[in-house]
C-alpha atoms as a PDB file:
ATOM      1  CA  UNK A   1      23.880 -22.034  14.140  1.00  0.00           C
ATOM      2  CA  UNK A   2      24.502 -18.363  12.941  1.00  0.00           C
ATOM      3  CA  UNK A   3      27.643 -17.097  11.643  1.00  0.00           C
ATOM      4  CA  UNK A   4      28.030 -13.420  11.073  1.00  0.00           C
ATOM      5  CA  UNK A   5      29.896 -12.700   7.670  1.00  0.00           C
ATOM      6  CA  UNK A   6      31.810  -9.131   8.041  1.00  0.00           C
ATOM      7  CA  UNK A   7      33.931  -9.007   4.736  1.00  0.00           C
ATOM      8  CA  UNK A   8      33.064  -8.066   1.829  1.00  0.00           C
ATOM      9  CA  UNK A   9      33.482 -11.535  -0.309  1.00  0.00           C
ATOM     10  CA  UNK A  10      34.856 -11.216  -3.607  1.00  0.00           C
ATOM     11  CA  UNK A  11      33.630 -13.294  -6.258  1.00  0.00           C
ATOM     12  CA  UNK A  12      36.383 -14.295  -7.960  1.00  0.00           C
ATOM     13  CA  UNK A  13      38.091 -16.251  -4.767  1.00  0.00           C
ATOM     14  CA  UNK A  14      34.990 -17.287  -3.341  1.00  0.00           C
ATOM     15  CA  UNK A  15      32.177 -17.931  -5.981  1.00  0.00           C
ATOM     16  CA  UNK A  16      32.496 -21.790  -5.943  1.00  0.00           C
ATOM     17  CA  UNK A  17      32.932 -21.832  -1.916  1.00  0.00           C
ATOM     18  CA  UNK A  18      29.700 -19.559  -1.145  1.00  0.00           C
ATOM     19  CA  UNK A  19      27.569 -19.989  -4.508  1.00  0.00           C
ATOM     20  CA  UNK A  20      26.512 -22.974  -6.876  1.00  0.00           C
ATOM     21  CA  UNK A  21      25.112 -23.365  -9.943  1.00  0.00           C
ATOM     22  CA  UNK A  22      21.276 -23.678  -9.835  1.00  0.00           C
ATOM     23  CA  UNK A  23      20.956 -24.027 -13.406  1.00  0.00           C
ATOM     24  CA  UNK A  24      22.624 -24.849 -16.716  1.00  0.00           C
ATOM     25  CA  UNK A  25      26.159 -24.484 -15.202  1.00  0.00           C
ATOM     26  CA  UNK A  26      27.075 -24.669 -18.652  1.00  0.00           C
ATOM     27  CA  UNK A  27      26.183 -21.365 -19.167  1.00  0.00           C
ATOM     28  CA  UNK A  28      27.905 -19.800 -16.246  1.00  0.00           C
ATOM     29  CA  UNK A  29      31.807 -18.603 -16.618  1.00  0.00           C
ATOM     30  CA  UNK A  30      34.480 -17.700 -14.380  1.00  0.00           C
ATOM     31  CA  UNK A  31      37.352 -15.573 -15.719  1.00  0.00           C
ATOM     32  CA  UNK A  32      39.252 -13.260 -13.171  1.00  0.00           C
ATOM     33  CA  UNK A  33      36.391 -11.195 -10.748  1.00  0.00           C
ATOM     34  CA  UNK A  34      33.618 -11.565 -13.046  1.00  0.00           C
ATOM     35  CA  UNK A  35      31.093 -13.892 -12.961  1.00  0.00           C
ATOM     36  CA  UNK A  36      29.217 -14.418 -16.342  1.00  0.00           C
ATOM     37  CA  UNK A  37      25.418 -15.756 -17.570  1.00  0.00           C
ATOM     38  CA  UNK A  38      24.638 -16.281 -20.933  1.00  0.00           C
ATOM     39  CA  UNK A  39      21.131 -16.757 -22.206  1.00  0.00           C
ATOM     40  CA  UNK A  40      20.413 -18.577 -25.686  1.00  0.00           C
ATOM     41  CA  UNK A  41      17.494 -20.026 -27.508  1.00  0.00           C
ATOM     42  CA  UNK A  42      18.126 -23.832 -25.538  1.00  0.00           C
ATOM     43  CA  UNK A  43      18.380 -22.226 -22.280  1.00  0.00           C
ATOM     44  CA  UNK A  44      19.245 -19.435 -19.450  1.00  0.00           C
ATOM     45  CA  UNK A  45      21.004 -20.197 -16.087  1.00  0.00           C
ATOM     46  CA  UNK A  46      20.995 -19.549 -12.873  1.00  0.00           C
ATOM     47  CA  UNK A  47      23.150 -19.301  -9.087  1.00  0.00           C
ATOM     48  CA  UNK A  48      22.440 -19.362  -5.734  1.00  0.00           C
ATOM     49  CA  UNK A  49      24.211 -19.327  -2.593  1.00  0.00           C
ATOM     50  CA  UNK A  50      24.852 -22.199  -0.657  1.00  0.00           C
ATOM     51  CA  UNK A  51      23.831 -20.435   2.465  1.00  0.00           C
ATOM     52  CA  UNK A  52      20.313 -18.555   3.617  1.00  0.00           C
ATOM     53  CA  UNK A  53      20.571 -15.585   5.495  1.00  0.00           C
ATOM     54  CA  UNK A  54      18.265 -13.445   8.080  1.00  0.00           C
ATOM     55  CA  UNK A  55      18.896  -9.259   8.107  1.00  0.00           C
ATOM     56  CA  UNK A  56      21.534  -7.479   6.969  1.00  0.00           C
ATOM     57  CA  UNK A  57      22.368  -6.376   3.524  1.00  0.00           C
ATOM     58  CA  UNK A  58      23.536  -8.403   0.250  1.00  0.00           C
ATOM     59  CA  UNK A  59      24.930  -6.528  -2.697  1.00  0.00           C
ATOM     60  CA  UNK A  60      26.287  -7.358  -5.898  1.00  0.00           C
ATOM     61  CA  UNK A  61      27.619  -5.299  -9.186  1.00  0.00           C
ATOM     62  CA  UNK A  62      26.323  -5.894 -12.484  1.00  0.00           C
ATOM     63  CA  UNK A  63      26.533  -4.828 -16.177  1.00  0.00           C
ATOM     64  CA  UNK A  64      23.518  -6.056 -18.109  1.00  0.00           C
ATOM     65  CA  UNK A  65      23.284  -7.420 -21.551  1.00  0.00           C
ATOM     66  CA  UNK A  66      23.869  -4.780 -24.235  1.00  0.00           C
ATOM     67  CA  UNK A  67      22.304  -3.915 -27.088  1.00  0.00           C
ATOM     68  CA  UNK A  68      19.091  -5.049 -27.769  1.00  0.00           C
ATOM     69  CA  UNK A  69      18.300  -7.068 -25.157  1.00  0.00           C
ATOM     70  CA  UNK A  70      14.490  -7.267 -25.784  1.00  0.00           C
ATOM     71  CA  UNK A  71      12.923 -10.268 -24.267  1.00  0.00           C
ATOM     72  CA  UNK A  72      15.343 -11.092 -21.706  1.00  0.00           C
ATOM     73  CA  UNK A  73      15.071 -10.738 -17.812  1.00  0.00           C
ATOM     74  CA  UNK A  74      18.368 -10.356 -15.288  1.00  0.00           C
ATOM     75  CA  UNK A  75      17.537 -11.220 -11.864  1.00  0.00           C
ATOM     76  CA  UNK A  76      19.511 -10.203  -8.482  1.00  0.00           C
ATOM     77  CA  UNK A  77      16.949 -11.508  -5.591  1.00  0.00           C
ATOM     78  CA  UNK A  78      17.007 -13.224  -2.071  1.00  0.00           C
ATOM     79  CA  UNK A  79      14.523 -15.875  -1.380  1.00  0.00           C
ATOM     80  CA  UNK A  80      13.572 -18.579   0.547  1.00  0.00           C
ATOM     81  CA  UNK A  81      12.168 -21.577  -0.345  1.00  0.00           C
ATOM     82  CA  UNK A  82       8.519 -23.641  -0.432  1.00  0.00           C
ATOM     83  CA  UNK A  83       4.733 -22.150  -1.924  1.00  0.00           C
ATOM     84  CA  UNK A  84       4.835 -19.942   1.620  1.00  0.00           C
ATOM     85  CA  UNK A  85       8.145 -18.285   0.496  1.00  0.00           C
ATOM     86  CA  UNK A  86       9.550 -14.941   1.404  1.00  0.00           C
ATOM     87  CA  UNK A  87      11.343 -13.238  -1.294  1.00  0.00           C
ATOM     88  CA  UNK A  88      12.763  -9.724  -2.900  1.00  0.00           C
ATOM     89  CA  UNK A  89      13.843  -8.948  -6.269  1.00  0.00           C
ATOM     90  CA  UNK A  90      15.466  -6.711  -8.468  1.00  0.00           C
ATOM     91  CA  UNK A  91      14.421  -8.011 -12.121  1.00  0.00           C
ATOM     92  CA  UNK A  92      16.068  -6.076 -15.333  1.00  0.00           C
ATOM     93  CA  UNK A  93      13.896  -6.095 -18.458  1.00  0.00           C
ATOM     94  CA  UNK A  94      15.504  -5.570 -21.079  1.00  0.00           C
ATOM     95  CA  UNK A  95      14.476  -3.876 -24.297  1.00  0.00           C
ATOM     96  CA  UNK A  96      15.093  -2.904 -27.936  1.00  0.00           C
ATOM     97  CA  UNK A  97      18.113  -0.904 -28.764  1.00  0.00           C
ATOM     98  CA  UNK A  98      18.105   2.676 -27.818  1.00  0.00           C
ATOM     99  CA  UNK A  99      15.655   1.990 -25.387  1.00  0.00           C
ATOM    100  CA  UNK A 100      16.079   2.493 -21.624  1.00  0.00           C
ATOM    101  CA  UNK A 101      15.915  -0.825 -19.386  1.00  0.00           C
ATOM    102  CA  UNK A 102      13.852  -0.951 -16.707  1.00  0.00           C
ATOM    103  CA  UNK A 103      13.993  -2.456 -13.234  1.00  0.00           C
ATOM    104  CA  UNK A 104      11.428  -3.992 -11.574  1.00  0.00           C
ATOM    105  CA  UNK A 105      11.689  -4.561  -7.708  1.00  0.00           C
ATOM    106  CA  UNK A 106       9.155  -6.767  -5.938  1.00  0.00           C
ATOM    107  CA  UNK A 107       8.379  -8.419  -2.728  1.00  0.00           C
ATOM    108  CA  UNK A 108       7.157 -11.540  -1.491  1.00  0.00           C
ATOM    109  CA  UNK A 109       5.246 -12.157   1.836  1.00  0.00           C
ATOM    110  CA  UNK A 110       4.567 -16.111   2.869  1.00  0.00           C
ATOM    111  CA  UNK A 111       3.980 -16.906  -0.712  1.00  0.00           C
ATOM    112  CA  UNK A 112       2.333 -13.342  -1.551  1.00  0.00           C
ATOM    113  CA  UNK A 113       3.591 -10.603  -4.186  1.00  0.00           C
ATOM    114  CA  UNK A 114       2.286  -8.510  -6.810  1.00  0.00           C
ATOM    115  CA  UNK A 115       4.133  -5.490  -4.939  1.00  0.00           C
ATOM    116  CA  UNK A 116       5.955  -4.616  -8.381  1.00  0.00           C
ATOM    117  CA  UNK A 117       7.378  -0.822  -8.712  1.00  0.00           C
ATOM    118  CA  UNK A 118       9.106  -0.255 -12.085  1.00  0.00           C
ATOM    119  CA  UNK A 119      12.117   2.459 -12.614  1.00  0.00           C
ATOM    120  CA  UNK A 120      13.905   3.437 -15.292  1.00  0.00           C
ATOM    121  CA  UNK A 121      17.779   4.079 -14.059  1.00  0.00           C
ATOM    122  CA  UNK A 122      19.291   7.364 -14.221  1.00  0.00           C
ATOM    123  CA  UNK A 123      22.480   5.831 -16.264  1.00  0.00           C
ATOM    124  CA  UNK A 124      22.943   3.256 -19.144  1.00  0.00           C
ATOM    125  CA  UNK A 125      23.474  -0.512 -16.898  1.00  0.00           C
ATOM    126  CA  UNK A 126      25.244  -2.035 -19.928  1.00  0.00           C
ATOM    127  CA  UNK A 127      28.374   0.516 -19.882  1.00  0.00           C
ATOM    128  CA  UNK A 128      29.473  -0.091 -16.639  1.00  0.00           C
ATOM    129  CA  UNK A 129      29.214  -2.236 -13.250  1.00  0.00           C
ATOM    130  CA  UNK A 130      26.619  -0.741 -10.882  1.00  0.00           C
ATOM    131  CA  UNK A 131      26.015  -1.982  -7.570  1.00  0.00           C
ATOM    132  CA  UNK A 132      22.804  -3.446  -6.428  1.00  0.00           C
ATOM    133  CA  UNK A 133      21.273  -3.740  -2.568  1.00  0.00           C
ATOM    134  CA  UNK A 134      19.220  -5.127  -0.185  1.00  0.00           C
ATOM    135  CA  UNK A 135      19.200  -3.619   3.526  1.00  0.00           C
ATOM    136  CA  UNK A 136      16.816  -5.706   5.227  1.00  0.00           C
ATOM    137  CA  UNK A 137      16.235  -5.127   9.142  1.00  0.00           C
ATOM    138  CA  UNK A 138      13.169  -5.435  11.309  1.00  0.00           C
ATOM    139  CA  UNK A 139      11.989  -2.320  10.655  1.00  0.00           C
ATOM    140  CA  UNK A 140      12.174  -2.078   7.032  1.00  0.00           C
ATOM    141  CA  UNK A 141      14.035  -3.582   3.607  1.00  0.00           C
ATOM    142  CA  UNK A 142      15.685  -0.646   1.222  1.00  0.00           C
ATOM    143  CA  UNK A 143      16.103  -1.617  -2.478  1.00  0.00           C
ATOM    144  CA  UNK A 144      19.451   0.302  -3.121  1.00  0.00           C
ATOM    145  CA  UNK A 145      21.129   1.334  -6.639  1.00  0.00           C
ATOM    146  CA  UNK A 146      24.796   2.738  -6.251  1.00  0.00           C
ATOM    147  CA  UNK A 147      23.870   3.814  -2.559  1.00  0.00           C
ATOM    148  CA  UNK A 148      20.849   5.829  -3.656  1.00  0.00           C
ATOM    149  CA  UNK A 149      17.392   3.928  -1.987  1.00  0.00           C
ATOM    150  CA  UNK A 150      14.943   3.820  -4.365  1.00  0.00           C
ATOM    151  CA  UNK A 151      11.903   1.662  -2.188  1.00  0.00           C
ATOM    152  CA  UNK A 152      11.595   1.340   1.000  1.00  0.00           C
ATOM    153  CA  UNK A 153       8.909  -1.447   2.444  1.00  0.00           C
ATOM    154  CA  UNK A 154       8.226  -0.761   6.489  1.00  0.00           C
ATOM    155  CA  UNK A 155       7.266  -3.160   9.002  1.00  0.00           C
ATOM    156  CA  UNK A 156       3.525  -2.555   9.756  1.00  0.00           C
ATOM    157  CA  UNK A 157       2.455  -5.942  11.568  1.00  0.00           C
ATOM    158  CA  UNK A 158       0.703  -3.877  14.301  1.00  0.00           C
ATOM    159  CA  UNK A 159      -1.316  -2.831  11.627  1.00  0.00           C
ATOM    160  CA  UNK A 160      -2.196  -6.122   9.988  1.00  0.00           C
ATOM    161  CA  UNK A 161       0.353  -6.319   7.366  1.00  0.00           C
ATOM    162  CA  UNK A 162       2.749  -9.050   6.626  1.00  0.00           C
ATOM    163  CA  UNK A 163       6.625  -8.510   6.602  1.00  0.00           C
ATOM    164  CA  UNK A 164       9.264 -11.491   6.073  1.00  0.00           C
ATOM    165  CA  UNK A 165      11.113 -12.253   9.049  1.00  0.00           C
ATOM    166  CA  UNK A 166      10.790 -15.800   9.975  1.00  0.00           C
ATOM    167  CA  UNK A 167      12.554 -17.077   6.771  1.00  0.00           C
ATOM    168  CA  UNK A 168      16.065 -16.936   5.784  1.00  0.00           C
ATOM    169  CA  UNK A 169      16.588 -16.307   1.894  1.00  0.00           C
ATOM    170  CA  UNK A 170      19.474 -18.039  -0.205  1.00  0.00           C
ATOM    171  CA  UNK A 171      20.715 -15.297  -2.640  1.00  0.00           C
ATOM    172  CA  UNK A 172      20.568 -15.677  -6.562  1.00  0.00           C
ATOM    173  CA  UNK A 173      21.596 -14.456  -9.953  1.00  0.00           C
ATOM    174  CA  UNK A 174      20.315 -15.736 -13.002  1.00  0.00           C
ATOM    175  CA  UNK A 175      19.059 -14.316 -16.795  1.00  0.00           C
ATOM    176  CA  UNK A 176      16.209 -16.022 -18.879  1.00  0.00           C
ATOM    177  CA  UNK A 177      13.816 -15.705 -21.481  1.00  0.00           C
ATOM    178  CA  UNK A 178      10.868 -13.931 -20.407  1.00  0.00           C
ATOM    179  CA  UNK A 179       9.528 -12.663 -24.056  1.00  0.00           C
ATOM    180  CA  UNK A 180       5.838 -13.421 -23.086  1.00  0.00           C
ATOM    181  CA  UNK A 181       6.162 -10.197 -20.822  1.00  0.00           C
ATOM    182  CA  UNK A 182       8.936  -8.529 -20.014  1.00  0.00           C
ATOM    183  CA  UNK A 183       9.047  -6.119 -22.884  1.00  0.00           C
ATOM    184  CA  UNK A 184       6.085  -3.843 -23.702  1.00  0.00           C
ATOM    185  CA  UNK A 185       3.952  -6.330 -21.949  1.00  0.00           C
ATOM    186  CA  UNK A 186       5.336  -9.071 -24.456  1.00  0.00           C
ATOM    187  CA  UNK A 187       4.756  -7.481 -27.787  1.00  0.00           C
ATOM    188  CA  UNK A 188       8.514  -7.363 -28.376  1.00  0.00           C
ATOM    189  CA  UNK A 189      10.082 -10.867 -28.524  1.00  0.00           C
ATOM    190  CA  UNK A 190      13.505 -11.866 -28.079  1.00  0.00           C
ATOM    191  CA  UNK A 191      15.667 -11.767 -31.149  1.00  0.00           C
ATOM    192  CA  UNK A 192      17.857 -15.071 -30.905  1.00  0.00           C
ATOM    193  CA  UNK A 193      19.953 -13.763 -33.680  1.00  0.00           C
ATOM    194  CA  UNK A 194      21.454 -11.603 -31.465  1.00  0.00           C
ATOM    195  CA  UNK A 195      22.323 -14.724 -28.987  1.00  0.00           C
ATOM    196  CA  UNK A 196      24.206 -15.585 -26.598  1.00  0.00           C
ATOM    197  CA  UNK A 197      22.858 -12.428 -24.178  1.00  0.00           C
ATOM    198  CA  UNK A 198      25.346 -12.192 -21.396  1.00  0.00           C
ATOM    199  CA  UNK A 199      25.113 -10.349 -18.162  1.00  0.00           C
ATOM    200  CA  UNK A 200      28.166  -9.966 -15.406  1.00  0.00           C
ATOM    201  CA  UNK A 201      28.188 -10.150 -12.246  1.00  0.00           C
ATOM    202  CA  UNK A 202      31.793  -8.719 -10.680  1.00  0.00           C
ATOM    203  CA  UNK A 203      31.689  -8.383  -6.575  1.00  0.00           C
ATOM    204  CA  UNK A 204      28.988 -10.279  -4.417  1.00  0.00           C
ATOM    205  CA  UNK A 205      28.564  -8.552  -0.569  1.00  0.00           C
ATOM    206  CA  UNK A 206      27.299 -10.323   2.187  1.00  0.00           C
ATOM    207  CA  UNK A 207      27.133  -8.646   5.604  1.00  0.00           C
ATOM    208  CA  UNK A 208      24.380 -10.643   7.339  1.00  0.00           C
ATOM    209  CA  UNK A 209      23.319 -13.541   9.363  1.00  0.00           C
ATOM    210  CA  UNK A 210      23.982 -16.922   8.249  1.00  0.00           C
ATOM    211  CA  UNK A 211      21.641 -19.768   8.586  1.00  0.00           C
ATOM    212  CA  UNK A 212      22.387 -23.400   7.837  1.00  0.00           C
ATOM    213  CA  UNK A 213      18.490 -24.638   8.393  1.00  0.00           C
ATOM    214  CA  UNK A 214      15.317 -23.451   7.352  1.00  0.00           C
ATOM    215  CA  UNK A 215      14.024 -23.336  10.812  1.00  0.00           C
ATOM    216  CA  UNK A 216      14.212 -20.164  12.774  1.00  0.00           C
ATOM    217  CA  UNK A 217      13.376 -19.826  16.504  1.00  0.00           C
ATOM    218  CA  UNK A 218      12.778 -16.518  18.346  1.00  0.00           C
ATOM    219  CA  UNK A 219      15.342 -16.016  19.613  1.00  0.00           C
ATOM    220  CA  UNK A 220      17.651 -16.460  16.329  1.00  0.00           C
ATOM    221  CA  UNK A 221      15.279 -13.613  15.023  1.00  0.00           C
ATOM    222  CA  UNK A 222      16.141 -11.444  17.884  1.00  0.00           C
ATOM    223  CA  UNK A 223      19.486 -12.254  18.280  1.00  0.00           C
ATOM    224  CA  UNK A 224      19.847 -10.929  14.349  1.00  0.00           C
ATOM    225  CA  UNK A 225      17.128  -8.613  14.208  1.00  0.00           C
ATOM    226  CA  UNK A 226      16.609  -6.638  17.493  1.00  0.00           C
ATOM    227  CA  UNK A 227      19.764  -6.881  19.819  1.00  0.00           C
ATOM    228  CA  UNK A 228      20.780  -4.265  18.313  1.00  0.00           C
ATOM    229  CA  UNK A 229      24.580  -5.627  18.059  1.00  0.00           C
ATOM    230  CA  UNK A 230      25.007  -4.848  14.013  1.00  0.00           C
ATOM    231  CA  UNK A 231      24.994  -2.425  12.552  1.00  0.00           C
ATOM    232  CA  UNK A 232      22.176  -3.101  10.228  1.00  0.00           C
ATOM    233  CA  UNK A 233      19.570  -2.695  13.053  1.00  0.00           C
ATOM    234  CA  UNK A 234      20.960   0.304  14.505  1.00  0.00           C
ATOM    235  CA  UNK A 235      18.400   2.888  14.173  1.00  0.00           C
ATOM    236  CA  UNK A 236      18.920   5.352  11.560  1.00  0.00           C
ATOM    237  CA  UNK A 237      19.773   9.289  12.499  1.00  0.00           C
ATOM    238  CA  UNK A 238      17.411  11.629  11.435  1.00  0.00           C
ATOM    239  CA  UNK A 239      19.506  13.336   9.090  1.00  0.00           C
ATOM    240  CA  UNK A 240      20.619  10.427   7.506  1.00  0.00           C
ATOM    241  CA  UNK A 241      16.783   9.120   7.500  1.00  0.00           C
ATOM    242  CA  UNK A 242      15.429  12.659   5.862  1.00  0.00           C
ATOM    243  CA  UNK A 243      18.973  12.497   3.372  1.00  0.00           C
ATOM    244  CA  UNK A 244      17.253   8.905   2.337  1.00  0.00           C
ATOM    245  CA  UNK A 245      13.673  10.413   2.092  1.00  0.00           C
ATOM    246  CA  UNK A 246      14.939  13.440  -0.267  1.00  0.00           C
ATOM    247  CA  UNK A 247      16.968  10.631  -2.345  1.00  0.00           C
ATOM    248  CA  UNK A 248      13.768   8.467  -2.859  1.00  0.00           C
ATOM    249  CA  UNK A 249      11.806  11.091  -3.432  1.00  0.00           C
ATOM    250  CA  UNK A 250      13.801  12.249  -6.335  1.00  0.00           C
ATOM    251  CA  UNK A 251      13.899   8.909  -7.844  1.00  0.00           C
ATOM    252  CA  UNK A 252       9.896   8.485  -7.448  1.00  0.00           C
ATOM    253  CA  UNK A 253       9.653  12.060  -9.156  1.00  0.00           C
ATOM    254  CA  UNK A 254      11.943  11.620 -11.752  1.00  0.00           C
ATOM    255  CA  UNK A 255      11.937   7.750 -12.784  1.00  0.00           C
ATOM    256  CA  UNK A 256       8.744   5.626 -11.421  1.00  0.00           C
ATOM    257  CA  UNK A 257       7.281   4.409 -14.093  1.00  0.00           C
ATOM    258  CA  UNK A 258       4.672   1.655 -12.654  1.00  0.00           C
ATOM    259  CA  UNK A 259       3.185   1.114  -8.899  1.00  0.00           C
ATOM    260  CA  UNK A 260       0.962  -1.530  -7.584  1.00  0.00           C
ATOM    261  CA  UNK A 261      -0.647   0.889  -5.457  1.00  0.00           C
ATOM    262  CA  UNK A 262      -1.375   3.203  -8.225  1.00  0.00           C
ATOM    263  CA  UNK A 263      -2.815   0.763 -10.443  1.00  0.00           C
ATOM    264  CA  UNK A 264      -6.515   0.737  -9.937  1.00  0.00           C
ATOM    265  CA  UNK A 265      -6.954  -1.237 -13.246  1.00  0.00           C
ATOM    266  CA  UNK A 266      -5.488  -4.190 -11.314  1.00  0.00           C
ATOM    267  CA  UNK A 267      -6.931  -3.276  -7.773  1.00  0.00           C
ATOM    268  CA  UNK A 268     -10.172  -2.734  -9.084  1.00  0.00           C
ATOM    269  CA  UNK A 269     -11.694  -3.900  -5.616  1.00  0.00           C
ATOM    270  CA  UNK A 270      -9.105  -2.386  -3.585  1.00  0.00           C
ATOM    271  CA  UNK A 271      -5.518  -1.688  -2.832  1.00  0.00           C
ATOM    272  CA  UNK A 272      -3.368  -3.860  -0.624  1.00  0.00           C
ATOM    273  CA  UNK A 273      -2.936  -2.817   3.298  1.00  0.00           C
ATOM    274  CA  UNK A 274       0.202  -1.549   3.056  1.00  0.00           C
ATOM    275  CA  UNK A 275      -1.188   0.705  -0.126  1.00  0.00           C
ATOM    276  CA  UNK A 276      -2.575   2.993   2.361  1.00  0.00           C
ATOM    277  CA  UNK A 277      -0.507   5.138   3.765  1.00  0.00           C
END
């Protein structure tokens, strides 16, 4: 059955009712609209929602671990479930003090990734909440900080390239220990001194379709995707399309730090489809 979720859902009153612990619930806390994850040398933790949802967009506001934060990996993602899994992340890797976190967005196709962009962010992420997106439609899935898109993945099927449709994704929060890689390639390790690490989480958005199975027919997938009923697959106007294009672009000019399809170290015998053009 789908159920369409319109309001915004605030965490505070509805955490518990739309999201569970995945992990170490000991290390998650509730106190007034903020959610909180703590990370220390016996374990991280995890969420997830108790639903999975197809199109639309899911949002939530962070402010990451401050200080240094070397070693340590925040993750706001959507995915579904099984080795043939769809799923997209935002991934925050932290690093030493006075240096600039990075985010890492990726994408999985039917158990596939290794589509990782890195960014740095235009504005310190441990002063302040700043909101997080996914827009995710039949025609393409924006990765979205504070409104400004900074990756867009298109549907090319008629071209040969894969693009998650057919699986609902459950959406998750967690923060663990990652100091084999996630800063300077693991050559900085987490200091536990400065434990516990704690990230917040304050508002969680959903505005999509709800599933409450795994299996989606075609017409659930049009009915969501191509009807053309929400507003999530209306198409966009060109001015608002070239505003998004000019808003990308600056980020890719300014703050791209890594690309899969620029990395011909790692694609040594070729890029991926969806690397050309």
């Amino acid at each position: 059955m789908i159920i369409l979720i319109l309001q915004a859902v605030n965490i505070s009153a509805d955490f518990n009712e739309l999201f569970q612990a995945d992990w170490a619930p000991d290390h998650i806390a509730t106190q007034g609209d903020q959610v909180s994850l703590s990370l220390d040398s016996s374990t991280g933790c995890g969420f997830e929602s108790k639903k999975k949802y197809l199109f639309g967009k899911a949002s939530a506001q962070l402010k990451l671990v401050q200080g240094d934060s070397a070693g340590t990996v925040t993750a706001f993602y959507m995915s579904s479930e099984g080795p043939n899994h769809d799923e997209l992340d935002f991934e925050f890797l932290g690093n030493v003090t006075g240096e600039p976190y990075i985010v890492q967005t990726n994408l999985y196709v039917n158990g596939t990734g290794n589509r990782e962009q890195r960014h740095y962010l235009w504005f310190d992420p441990t002063l302040d909440f700043h909101t997080y997106s996914f827009l995710w439609n039949h025609r393409s899935i924006l990765f979205v900080v504070d409104d400004i898109p900074i990756r867009e993945f298109g549907n090319r099927e008629r071209k040969g390239i894969a693009y998650p449709k057919r699986q609902a994704m459950g959406i998750h929060g967690s923060l663990w220990n990652a100091d084999d890689w996630a800063t300077q390639g693991g050559r900085v390790k987490t200091n536990w001194s400065n434990a516990p690490f704690v990230v917040k989480f304050e508002v969680l958005e959903i505005d999509a379709c709800e599933f409450s199975s795994e299996k989606i027919t075609d017409e659930a997938v049009a009915k969501c995707g191509k009807s053309g009923q929400f507003w999530w697959d209306k198409p966009v106007l060109k001015e608002e399309n070239r505003r998004r294009r000019r808003k990308m672009k600056w980020v890719h000019d300014n703050f791209l730090v890594y690309d899969y399809c620029q990395d011909v170290h790692r694609f040594a015998q070729g890029f991926p489809k969806e690397c050309h053009g």
